[in-house]
N, C-alpha and C. Protein backbone atom coordinates (compact mmCIF):
# COMPACT_ATOMS: atom_id res chain seq x y z
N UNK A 1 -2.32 37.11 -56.65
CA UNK A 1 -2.10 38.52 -56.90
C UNK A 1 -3.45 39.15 -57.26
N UNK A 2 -4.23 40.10 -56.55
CA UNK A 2 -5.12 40.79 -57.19
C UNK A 2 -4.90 42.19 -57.16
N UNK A 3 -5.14 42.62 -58.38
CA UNK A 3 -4.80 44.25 -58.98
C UNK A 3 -5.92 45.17 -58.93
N UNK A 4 -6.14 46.25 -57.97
CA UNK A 4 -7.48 46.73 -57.79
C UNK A 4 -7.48 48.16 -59.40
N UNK A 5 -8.21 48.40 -60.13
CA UNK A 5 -7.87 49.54 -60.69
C UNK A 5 -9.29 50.58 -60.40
N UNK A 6 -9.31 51.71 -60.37
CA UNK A 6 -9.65 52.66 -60.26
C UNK A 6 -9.48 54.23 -61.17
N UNK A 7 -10.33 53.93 -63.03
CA UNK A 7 -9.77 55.20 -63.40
C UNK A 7 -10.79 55.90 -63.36
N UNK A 8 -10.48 56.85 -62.90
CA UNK A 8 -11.48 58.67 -62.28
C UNK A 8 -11.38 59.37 -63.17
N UNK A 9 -10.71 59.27 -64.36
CA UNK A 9 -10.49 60.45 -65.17
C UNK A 9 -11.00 59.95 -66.89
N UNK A 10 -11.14 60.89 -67.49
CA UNK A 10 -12.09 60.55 -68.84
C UNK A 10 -11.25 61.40 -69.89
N UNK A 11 -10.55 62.20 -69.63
CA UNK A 11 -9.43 63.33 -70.60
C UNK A 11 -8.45 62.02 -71.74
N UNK A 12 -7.88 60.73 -71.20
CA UNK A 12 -6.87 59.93 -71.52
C UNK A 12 -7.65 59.07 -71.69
N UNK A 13 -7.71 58.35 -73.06
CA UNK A 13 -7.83 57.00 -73.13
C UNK A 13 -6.89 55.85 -72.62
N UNK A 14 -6.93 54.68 -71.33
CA UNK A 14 -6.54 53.99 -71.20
C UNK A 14 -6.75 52.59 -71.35
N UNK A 15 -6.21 51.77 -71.79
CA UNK A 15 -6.24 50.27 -71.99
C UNK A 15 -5.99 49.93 -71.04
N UNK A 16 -7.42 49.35 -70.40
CA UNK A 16 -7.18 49.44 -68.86
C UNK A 16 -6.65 47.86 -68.81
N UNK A 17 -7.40 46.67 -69.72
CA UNK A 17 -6.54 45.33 -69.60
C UNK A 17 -4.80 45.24 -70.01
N UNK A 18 -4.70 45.89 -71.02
CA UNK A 18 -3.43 45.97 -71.52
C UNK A 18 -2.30 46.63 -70.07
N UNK A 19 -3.13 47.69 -68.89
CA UNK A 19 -2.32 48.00 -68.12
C UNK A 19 -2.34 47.66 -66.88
N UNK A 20 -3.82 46.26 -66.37
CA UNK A 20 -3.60 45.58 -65.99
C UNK A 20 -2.35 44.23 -66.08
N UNK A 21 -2.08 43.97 -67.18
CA UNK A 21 -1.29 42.91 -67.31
C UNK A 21 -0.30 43.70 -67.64
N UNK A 22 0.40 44.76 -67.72
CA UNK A 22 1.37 45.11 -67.59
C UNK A 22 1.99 45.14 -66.23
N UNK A 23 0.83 45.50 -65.02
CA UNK A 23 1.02 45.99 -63.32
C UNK A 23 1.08 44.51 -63.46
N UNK A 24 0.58 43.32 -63.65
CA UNK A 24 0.84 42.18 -63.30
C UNK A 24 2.36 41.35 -63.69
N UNK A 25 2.99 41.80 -64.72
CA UNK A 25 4.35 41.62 -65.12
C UNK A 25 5.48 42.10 -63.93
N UNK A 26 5.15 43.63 -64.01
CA UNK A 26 5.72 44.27 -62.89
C UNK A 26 6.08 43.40 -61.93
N UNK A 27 4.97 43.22 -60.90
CA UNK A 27 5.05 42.68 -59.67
C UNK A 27 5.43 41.07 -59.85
N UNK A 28 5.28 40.35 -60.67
CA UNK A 28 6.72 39.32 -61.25
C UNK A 28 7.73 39.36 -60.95
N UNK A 29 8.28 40.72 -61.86
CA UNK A 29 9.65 40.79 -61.80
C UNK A 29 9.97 41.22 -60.66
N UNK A 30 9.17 41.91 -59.96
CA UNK A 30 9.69 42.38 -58.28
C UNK A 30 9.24 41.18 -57.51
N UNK A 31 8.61 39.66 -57.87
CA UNK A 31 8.97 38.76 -57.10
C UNK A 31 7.86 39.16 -56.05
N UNK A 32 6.69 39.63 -56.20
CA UNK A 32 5.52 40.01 -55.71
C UNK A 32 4.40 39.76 -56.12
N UNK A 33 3.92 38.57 -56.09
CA UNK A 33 3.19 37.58 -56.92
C UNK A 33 1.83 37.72 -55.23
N UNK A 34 1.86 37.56 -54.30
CA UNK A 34 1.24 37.30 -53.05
C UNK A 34 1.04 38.11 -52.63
N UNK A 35 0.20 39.44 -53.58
CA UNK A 35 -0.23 40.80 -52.96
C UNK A 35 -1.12 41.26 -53.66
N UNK A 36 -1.98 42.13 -52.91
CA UNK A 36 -2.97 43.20 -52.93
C UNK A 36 -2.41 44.50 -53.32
N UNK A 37 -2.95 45.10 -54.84
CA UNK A 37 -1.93 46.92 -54.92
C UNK A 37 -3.22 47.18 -55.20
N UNK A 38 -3.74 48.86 -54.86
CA UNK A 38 -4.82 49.24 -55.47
C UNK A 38 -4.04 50.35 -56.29
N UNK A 39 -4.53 51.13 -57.67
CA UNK A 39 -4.20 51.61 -58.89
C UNK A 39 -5.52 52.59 -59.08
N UNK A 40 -4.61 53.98 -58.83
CA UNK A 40 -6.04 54.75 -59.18
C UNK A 40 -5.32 56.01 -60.08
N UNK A 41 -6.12 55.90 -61.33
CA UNK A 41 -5.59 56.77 -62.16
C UNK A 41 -6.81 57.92 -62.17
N UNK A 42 -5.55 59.20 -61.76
CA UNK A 42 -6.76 60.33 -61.74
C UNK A 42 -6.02 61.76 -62.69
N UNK A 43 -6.48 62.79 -62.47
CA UNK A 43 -6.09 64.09 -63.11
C UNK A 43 -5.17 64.46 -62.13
N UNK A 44 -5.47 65.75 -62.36
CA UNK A 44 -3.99 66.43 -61.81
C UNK A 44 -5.01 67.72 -60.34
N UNK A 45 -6.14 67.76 -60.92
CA UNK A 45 -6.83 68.45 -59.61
C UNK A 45 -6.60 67.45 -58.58
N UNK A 46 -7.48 65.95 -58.75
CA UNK A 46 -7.40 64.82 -57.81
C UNK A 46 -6.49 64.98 -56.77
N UNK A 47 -5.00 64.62 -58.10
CA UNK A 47 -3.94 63.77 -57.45
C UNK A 47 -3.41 65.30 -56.37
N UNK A 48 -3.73 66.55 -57.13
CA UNK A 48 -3.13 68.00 -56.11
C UNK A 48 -4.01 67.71 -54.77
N UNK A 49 -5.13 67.48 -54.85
CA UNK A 49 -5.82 67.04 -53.13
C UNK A 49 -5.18 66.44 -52.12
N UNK A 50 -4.62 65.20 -52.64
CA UNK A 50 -4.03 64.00 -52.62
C UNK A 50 -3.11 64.24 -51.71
N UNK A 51 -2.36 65.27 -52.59
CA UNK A 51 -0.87 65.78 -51.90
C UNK A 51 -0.88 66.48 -51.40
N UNK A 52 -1.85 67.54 -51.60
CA UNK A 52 -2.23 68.22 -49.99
C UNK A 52 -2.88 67.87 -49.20
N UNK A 53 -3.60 66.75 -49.00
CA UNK A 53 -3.85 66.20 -47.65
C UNK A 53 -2.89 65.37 -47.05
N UNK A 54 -2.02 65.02 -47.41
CA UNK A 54 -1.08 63.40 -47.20
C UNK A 54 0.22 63.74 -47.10
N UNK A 55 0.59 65.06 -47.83
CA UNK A 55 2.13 65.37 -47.76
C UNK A 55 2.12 67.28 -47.67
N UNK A 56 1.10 67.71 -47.59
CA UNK A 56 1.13 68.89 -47.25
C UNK A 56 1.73 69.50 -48.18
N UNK A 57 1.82 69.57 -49.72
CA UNK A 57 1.93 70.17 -50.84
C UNK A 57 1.13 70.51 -51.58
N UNK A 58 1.11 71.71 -51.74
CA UNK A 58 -0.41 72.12 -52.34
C UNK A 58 -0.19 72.07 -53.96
N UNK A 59 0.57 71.42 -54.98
CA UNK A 59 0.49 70.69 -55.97
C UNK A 59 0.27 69.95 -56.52
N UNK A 60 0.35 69.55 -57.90
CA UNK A 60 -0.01 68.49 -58.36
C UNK A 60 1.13 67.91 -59.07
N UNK A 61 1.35 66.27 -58.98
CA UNK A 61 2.40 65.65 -59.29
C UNK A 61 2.15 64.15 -60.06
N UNK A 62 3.30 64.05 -60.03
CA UNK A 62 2.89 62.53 -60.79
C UNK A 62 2.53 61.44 -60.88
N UNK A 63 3.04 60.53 -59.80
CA UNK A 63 2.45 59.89 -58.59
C UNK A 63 3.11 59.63 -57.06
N UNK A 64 1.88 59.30 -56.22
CA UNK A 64 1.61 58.99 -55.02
C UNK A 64 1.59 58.01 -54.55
N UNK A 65 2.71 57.57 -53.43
CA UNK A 65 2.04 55.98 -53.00
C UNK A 65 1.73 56.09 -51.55
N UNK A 66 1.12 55.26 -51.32
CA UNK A 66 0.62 54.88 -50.03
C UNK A 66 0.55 53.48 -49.54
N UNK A 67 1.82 53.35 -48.89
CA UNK A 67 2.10 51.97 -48.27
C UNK A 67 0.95 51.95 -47.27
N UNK A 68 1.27 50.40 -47.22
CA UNK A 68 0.43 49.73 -46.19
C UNK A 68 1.18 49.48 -44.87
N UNK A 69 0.72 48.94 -43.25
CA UNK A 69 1.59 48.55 -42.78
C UNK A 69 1.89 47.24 -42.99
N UNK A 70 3.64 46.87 -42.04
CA UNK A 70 3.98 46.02 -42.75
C UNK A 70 3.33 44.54 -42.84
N UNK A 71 2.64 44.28 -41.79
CA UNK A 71 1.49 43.07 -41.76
C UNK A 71 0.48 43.08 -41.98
N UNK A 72 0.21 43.86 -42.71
CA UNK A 72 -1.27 44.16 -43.23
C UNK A 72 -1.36 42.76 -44.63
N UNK A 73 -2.53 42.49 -44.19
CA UNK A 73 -2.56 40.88 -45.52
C UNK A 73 -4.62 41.14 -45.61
N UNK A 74 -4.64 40.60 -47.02
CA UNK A 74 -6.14 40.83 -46.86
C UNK A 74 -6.90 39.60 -46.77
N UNK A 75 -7.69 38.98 -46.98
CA UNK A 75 -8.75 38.01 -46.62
C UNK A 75 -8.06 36.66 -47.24
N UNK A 76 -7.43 36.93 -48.17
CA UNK A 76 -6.55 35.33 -48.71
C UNK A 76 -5.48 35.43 -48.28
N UNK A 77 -4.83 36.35 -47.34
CA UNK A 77 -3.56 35.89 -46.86
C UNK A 77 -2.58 36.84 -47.63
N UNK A 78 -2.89 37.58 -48.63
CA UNK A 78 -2.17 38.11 -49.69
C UNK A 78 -1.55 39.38 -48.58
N UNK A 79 -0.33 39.67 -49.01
CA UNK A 79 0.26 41.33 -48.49
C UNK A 79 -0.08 42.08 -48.99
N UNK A 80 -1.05 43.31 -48.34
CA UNK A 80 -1.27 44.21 -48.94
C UNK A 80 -0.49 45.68 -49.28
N UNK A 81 0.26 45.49 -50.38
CA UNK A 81 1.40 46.73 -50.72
C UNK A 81 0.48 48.25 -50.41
N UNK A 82 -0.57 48.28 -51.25
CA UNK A 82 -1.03 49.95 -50.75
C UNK A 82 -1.35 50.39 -51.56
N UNK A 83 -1.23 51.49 -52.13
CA UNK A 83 -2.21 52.21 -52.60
C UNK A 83 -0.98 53.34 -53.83
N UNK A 84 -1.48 53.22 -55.11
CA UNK A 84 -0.69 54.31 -55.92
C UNK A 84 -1.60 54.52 -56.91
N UNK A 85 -1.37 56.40 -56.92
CA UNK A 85 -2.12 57.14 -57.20
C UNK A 85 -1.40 57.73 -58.86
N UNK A 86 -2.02 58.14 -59.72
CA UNK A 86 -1.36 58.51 -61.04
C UNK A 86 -1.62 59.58 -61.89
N UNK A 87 -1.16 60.42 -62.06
CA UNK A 87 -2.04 61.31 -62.74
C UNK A 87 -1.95 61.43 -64.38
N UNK A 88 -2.92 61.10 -64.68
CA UNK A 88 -2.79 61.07 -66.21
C UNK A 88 -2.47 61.93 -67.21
N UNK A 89 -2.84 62.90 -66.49
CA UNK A 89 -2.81 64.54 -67.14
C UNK A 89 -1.63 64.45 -67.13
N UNK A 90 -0.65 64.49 -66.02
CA UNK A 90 0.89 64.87 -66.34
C UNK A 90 1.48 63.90 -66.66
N UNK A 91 1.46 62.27 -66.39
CA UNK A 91 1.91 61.29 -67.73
C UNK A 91 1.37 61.87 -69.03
N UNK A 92 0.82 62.15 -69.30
CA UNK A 92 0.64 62.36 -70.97
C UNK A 92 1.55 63.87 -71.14
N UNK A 93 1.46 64.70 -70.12
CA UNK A 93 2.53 65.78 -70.55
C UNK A 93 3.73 65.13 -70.20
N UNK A 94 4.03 64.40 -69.64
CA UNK A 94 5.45 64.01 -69.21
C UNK A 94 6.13 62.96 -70.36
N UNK A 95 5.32 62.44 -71.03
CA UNK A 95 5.19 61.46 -72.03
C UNK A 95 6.55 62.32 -73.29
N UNK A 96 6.20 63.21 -73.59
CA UNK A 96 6.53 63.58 -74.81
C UNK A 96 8.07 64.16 -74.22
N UNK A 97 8.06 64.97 -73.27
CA UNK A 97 9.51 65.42 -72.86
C UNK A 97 10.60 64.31 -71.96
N UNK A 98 9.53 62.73 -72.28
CA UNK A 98 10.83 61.45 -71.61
C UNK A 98 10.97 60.70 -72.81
N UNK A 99 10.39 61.06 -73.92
CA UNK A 99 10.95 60.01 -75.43
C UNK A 99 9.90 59.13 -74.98
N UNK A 100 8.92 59.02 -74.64
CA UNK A 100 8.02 57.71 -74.18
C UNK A 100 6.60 57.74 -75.03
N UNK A 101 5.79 56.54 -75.16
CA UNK A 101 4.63 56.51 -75.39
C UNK A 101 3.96 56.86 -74.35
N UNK A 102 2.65 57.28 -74.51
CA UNK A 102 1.98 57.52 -72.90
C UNK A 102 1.69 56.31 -72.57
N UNK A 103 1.54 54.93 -72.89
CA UNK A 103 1.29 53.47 -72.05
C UNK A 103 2.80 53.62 -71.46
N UNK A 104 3.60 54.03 -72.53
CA UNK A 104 5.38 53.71 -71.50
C UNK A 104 5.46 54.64 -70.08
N UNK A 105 4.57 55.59 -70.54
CA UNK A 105 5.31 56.99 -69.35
C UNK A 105 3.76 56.04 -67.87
N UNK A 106 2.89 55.61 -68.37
CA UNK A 106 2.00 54.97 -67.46
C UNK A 106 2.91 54.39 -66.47
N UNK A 107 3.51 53.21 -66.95
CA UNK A 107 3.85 52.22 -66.83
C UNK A 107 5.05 52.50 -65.81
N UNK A 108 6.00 53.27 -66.49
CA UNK A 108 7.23 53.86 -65.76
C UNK A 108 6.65 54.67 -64.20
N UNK A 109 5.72 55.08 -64.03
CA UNK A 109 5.07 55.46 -63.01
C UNK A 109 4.60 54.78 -62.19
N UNK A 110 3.64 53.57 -62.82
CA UNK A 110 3.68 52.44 -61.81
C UNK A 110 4.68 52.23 -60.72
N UNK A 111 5.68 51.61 -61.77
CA UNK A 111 6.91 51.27 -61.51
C UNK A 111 7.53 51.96 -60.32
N UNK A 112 7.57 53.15 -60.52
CA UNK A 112 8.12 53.93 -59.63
C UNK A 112 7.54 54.07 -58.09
N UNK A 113 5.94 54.24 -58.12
CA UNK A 113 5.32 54.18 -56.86
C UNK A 113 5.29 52.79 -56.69
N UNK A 114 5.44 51.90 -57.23
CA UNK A 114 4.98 50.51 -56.99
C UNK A 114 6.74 50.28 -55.27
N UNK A 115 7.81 50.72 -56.28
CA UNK A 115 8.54 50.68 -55.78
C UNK A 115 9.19 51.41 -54.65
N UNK A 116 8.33 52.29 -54.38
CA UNK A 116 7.83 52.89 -53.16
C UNK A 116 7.40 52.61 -52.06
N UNK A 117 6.54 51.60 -52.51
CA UNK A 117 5.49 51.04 -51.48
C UNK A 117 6.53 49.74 -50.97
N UNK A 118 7.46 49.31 -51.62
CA UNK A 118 8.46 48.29 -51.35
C UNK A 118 9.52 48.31 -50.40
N UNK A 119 9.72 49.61 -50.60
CA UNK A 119 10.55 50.96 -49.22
C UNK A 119 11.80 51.05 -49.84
N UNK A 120 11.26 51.09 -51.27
CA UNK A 120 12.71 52.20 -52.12
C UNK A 120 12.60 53.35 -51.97
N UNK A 121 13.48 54.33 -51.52
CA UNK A 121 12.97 55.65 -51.45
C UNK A 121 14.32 56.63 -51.88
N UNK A 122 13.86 57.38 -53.57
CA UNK A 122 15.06 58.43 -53.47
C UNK A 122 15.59 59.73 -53.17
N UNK A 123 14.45 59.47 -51.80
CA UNK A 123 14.94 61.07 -51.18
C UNK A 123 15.46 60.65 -49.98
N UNK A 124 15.78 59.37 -49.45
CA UNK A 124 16.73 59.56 -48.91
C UNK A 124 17.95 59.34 -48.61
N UNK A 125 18.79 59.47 -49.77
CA UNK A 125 20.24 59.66 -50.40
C UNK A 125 20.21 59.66 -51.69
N UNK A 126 21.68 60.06 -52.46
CA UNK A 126 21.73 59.71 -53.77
C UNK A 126 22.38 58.44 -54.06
N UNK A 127 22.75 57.70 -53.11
CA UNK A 127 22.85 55.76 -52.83
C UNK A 127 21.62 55.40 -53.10
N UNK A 128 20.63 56.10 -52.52
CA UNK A 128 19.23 55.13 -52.64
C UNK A 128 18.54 55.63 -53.84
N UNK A 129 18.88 56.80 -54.35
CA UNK A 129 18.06 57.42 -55.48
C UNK A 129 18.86 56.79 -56.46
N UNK A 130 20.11 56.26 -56.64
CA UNK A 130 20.95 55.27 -58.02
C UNK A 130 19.79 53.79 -57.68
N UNK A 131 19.99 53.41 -56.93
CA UNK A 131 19.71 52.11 -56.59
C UNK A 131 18.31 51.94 -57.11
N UNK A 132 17.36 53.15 -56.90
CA UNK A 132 15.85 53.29 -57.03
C UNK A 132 15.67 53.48 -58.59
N UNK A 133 17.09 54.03 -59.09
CA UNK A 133 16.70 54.47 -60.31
C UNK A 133 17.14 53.57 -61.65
N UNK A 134 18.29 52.30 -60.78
CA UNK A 134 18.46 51.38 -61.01
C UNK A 134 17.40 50.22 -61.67
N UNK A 135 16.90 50.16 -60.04
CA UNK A 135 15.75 49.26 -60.35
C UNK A 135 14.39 49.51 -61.35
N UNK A 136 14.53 50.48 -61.29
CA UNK A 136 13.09 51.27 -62.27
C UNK A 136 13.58 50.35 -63.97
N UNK A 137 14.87 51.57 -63.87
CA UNK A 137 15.28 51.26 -65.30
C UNK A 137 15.09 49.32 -65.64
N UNK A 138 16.00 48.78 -64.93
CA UNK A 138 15.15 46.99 -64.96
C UNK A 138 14.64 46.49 -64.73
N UNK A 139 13.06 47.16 -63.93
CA UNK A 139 11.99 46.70 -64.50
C UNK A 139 11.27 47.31 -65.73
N UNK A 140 11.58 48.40 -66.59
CA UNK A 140 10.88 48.59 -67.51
C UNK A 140 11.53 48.72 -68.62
N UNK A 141 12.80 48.04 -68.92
CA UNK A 141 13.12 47.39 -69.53
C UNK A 141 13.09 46.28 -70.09
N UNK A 142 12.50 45.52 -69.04
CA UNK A 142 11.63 43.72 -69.18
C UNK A 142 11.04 43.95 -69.75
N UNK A 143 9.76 45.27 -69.66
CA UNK A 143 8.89 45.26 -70.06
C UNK A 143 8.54 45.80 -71.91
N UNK A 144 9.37 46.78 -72.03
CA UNK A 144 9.85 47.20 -73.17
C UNK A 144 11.35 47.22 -73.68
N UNK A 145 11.52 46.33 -73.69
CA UNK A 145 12.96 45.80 -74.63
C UNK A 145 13.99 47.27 -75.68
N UNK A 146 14.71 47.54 -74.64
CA UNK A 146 15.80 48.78 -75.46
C UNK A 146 14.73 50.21 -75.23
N UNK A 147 13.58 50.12 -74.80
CA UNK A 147 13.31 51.36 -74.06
C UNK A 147 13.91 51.93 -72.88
N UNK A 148 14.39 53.42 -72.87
CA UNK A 148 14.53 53.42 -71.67
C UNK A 148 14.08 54.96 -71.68
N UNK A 149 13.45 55.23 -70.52
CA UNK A 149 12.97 57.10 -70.53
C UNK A 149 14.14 57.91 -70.92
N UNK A 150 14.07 58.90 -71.35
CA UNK A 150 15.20 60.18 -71.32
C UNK A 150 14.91 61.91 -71.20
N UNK A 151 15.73 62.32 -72.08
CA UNK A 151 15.05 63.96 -71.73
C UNK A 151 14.80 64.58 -70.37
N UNK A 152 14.36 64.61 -70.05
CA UNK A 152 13.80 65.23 -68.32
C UNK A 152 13.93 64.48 -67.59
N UNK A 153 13.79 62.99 -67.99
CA UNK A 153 13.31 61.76 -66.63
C UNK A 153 14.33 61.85 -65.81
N UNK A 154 14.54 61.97 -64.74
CA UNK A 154 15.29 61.53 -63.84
C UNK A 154 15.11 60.01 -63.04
N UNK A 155 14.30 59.35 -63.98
CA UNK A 155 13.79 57.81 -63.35
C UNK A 155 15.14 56.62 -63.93
């Protein structure tokens, strides 16, 4: 498993080992031990570029993923999942209106694009948006024991 990280932004203090080995728990429990993810934590100008080049929204959001194709493997053979983007600025605003710490509201974001890139997707049904929102909730529950987001989250 190698975890690429990438933080662009200086506003948020992050524990970047503490959220390395958290993305490494993750992909455990999703049974994704034999992959390549790259992790780029940026602001909210960044991640608005992001989404207007890639999805044609001229906003800024929370995060972004960017799968790989499906045989894409890198130099050890590993699968390369792709690429998720984060914005720190709005985890830390999003933090306080989901009952979360900002490492929890990080983390829950991972989670979410991680599971993206896996080809969970809850826009297309509300079968796949339970199921997506399912799985979120147990993986970050492993991770924080009787946490679970609330308030606004719809995760």
């Amino acid at each position: 498993m190698e975890i690429l990280l990438s933080n662009n932004q200086n506003q948020h203090p992050v524990d970047e080992a503490q959220f390395l080995s958290q993305i490494g728990q993750i992909l455990e429990k999703l049974e994704e031990t034999e992959c390549e993810l790259s992790l780029l934590l940026t602001d909210d100008a960044e991640i608005r570029q992001l989404n207007k080049t890639y999805r044609h929204l001229d906003k800024a959001t929370d995060v972004l993923s960017f799968p790989q194709d499906e045989d894409a493997v890198n130099e050890s053979g590993d699968t390369l999942l792709g690429d998720v983007a984060i914005s720190v600025e709005t985890a830390a605003q999003q933090a306080e209106d989901h009952h979360l710490s900002f490492n929890e509201e990080l983390i829950l974001l991972a989670i979410h694009g991680i599971l993206h890139l896996l080809g969970y997707d809850h826009e297309r049904s509300p079968q796949e948006a339970r199921i997506m929102q399912d799985k979120t909730q147990e993986v970050f529950e492993s991770l924080f024991p009787g946490r679970r987001p609330s308030g606004t989250s719809n995760f």
